[in-house]
Protein backbone atom coordinates (compact mmCIF):
# COMPACT_ATOMS: atom_id res chain seq x y z
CA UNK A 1 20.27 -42.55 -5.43
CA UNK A 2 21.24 -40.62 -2.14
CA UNK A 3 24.36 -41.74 -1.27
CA UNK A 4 23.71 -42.91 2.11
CA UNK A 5 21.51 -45.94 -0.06
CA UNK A 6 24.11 -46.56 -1.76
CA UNK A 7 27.20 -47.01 1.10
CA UNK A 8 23.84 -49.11 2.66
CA UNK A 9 24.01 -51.13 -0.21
CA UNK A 10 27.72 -51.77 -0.60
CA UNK A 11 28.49 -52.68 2.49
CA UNK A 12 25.60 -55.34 2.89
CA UNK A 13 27.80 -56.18 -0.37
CA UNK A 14 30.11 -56.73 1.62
CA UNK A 15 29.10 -58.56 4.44
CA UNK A 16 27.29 -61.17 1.88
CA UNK A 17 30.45 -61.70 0.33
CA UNK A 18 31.33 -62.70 4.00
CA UNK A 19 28.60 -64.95 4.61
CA UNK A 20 26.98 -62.74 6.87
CA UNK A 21 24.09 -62.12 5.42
CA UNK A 22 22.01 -61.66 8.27
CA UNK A 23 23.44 -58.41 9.09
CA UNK A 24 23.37 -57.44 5.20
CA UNK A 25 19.89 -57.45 5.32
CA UNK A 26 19.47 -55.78 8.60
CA UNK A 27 21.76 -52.93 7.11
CA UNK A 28 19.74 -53.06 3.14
CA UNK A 29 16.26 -53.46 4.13
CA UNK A 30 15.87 -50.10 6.01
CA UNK A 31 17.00 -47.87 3.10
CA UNK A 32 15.42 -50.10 0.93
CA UNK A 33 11.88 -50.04 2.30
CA UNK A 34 12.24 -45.99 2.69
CA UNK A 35 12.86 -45.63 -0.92
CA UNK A 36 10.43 -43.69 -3.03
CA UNK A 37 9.59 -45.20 -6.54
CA UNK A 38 12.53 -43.29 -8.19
CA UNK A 39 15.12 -44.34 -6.03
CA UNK A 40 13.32 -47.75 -5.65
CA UNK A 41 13.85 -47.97 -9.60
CA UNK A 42 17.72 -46.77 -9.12
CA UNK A 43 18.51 -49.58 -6.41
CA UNK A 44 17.02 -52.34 -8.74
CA UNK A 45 19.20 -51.40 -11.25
CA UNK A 46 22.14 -50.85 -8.87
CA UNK A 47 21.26 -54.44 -8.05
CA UNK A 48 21.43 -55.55 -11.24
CA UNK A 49 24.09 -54.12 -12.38
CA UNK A 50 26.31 -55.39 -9.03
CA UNK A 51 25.04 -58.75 -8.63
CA UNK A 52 28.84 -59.68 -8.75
CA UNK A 53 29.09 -57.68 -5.83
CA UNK A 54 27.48 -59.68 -3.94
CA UNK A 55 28.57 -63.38 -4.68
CA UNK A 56 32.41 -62.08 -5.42
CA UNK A 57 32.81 -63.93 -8.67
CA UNK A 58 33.28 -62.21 -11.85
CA UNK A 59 31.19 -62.13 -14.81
CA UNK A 60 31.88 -64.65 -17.54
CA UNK A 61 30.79 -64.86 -21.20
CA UNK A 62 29.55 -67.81 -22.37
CA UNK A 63 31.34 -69.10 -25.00
């Protein structure tokens, strides 16, 4: 993933954990939409991998 995707990506982290998503998305969608299929495939996984990024809570294991 270049790494201007992936500062894109962290800071509409960021701002969601701020409740401003609005500007998240307006910050995420560009790089997003001008991602080939590789990189496409990287940020889904970034996605997946960070979803705690996004909502600030942490992970926990069910019991």
């Amino acid at each position: 993933m270049r790494p201007s995707t992936l500062r894109a990506l962290k800071r509409a982290a960021e701002l969601t954990r701020q409740n401003r998503l609005t500007e998240a998305v307006l910050i995420a969608e560009p790089v997003i939409l001008a991602a080939d299929s590789y990189e496409g495939d990287e940020i889904l996984r970034w996605l997946a991998d960070h979803v705690t990024d996004f909502t600030g809570e942490s992970y926990k294991e069910m019991p």
